[in-house]
Protein backbone atom coordinates (compact mmCIF):
# COMPACT_ATOMS: atom_id res chain seq x y z
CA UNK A 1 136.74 99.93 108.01
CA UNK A 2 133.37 100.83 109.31
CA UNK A 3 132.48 103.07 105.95
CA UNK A 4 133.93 99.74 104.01
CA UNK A 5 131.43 97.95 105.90
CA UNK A 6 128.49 99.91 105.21
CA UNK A 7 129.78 100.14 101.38
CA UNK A 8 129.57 96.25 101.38
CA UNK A 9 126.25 95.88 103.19
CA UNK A 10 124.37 98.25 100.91
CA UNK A 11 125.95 96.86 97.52
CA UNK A 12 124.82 93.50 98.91
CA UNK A 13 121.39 94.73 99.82
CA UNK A 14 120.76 96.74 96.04
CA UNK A 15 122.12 93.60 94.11
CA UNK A 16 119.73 91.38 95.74
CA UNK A 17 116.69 93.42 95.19
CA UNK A 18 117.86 94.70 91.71
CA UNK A 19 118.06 91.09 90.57
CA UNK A 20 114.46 90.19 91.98
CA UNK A 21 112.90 93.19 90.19
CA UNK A 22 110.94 94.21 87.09
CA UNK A 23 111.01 97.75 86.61
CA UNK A 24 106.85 99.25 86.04
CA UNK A 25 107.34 100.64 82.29
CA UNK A 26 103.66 100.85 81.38
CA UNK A 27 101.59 104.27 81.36
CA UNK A 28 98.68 105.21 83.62
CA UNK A 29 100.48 106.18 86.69
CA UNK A 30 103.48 108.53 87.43
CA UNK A 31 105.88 105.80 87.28
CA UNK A 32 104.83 104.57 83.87
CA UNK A 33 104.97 108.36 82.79
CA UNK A 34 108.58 108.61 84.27
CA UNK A 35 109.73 105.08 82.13
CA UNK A 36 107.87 106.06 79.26
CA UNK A 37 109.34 109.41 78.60
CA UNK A 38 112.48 108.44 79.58
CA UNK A 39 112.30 105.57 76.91
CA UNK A 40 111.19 108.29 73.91
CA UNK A 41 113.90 110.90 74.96
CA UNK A 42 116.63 107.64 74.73
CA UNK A 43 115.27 106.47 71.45
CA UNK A 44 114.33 110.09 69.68
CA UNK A 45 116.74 112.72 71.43
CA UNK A 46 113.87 114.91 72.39
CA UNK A 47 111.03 115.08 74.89
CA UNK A 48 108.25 114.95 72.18
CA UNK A 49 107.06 111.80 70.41
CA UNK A 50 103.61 110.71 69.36
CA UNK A 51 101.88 107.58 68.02
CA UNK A 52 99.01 106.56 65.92
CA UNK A 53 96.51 106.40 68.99
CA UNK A 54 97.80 109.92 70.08
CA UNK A 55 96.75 111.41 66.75
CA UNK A 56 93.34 110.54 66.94
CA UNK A 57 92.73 111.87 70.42
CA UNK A 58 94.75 115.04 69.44
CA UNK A 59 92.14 115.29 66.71
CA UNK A 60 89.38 115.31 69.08
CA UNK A 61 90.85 116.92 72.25
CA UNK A 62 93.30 119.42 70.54
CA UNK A 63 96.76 120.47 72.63
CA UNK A 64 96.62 120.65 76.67
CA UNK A 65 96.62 118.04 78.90
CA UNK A 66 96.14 114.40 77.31
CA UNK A 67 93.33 112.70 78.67
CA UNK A 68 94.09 109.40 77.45
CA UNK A 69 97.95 109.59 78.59
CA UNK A 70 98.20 110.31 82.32
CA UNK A 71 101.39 112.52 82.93
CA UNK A 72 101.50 114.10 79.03
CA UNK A 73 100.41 117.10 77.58
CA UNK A 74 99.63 118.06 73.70
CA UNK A 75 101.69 120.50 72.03
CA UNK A 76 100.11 122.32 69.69
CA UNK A 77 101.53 120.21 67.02
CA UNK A 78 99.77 117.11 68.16
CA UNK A 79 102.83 115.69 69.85
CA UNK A 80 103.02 114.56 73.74
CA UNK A 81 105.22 115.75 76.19
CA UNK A 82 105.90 115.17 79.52
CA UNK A 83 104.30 117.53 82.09
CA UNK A 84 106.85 116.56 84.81
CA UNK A 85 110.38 117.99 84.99
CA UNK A 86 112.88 116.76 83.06
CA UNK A 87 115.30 115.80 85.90
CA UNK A 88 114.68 112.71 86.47
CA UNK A 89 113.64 111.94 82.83
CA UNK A 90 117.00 112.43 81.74
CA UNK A 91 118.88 110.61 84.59
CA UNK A 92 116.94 107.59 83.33
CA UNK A 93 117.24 108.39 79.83
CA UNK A 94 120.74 108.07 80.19
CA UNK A 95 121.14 104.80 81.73
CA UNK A 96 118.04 103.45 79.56
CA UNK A 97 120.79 104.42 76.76
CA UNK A 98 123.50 102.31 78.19
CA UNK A 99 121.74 99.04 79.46
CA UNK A 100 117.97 98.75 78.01
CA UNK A 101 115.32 98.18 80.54
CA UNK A 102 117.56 97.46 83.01
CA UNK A 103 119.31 101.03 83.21
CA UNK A 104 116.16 102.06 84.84
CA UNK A 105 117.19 99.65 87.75
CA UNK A 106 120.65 101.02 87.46
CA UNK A 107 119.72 104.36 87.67
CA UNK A 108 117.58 103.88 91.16
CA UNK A 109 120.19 102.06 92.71
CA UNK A 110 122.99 104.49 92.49
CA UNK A 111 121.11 107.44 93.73
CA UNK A 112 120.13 105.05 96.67
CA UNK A 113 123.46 103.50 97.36
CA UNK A 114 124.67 107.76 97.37
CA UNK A 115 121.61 108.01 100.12
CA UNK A 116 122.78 104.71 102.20
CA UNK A 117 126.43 105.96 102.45
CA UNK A 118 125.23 109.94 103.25
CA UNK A 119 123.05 108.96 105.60
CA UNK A 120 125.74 106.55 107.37
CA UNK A 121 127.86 109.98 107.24
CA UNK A 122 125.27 112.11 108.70
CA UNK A 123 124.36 110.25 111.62
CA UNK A 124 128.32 109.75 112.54
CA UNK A 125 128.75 112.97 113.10
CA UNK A 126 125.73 113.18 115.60
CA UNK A 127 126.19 109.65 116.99
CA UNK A 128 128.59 107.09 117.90
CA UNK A 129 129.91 104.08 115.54
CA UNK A 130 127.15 101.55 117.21
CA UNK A 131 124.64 104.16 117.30
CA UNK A 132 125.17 104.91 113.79
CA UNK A 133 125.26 101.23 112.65
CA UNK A 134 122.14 100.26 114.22
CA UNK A 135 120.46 103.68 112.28
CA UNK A 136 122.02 101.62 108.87
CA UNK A 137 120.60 98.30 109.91
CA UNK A 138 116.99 100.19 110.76
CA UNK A 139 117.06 102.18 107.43
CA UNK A 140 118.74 99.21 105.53
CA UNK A 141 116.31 96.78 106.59
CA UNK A 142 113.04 98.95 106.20
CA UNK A 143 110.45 97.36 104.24
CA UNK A 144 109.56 100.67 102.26
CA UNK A 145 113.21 100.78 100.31
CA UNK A 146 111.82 96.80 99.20
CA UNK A 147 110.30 98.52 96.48
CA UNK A 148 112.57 100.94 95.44
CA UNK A 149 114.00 99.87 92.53
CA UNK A 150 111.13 99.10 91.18
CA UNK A 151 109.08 101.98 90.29
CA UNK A 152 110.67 104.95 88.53
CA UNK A 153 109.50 108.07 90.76
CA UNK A 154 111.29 110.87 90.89
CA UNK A 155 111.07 110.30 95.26
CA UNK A 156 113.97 107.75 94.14
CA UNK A 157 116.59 110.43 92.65
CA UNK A 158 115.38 113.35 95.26
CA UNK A 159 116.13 110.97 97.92
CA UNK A 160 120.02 110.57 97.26
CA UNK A 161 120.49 114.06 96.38
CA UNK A 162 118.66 115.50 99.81
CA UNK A 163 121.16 113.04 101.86
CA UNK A 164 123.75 114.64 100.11
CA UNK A 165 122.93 118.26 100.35
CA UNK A 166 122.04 117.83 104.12
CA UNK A 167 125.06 115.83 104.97
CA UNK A 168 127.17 118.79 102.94
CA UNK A 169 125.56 121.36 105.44
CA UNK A 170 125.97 119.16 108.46
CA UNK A 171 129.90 119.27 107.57
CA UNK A 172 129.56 123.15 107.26
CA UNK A 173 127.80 123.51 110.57
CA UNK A 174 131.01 121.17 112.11
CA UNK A 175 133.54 123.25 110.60
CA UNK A 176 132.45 126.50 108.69
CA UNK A 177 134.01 125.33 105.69
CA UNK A 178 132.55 127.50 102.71
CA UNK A 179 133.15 124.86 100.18
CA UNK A 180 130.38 122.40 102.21
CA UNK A 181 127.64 125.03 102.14
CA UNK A 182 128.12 125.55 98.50
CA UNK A 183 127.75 121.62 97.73
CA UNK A 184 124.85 121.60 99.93
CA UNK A 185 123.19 124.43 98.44
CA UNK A 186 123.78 123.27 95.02
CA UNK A 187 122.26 119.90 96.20
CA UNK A 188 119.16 121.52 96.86
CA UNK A 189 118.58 123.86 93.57
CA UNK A 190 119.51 120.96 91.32
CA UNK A 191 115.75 119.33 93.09
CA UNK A 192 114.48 122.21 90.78
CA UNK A 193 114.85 120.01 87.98
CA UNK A 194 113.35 116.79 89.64
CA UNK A 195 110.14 117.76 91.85
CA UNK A 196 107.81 120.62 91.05
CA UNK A 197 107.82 120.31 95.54
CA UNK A 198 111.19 121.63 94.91
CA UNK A 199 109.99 125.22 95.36
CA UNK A 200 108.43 124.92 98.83
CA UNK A 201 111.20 122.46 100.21
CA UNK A 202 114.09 125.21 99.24
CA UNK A 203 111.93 127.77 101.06
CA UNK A 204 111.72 126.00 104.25
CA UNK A 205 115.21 124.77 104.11
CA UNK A 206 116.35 128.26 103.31
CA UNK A 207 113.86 129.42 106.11
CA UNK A 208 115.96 127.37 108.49
């Protein structure tokens, strides 16, 4: 009943801030660079796209990093690609696909709902049920995940998938169970494909 609970709080919660949000499509920060890739590898089936204002600055700049479009580099045939991993790209790409601008919504709201419900499992098995559903309310209720659905970072995908790996592990440490501390470890290597960070945060967590 409790994990039904916390199930119907946090679809609550993501429907009422999905509906009140416009997700940032427009280039000159990371998010824009997120939407906008995401949006090309929907509509061409590949990473690399290019437009008429692209071709002119690749005729003055040449390939490398694209001055004029913040998170893109030129390939050597004038085209621009994303210099971010393709993780997250794709994971929006997918739901882009499916329901048009407002995939990207879609798309940040499951991998938070997976983060409300592992964290919920996490801190029951280090606290009790009131304990744990005043941690919810805290991290339900906190105004940084206000703006989560609204910018495409790939902080929003990493987030879910950490919850997961470290709940995973937390299961392993209660009952040695092998199959745990393979989900949790394959948690953490599939943030190779989302942050660049990746590579220091498996170290650590490997360190530990």
């Amino acid at each position: 009943k409790s994990l039904l609970i916390v199930f119907l709080l946090s679809a609550n919660f993501i429907i009422f801030f999905s509906i009140l949000t416009t997700p940032t499509i427009f280039s000159g920060r990371d998010q824009g660079s997120y939407s906008e890739a995401a949006i090309r590898l929907s509509q061409n089936h590949k990473l690399e796209f290019s437009t008429p204002a692209s071709k002119e600055f690749f005729k003055i700049y040449g390939s490398g990093k694209a001055l004029n479009f913040p998170g893109f580099n030129y390939t050597k045939d004038g085209e621009l690609i994303t210099q971010f991993p393709v993780g997250y790209i794709s994971w929006l790409a997918v739901f882009y696909s499916l329901f048009g601008l407002s995939g990207l919504i879609v798309a940040n709201a499951i991998s938070f709902f997976v983060f409300l419900t592992c964290f919920y499992l996490l801190s029951r098995i280090y606290l009790d049920k009131a304990s744990s559903f005043v941690a919810f309310f805290l991290i339900l209720t906190s105004f940084i995940f206000s703006w989560f659905f609204k910018y495409t970072l790939s902080e929003n995908l990493a987030l879910g998938i950490i919850f997961l790996g470290l709940y995973q592990i937390a299961l392993y440490l209660k009952n040695y169970q092998k199959f745990h501390l393979f989900l949790g470890l394959l948690s953490f290597t599939t943030l190779l494909l989302i942050k660049i960070e990746s590579f220091a945060f498996l170290f650590a967590i490997t360190f530990i």
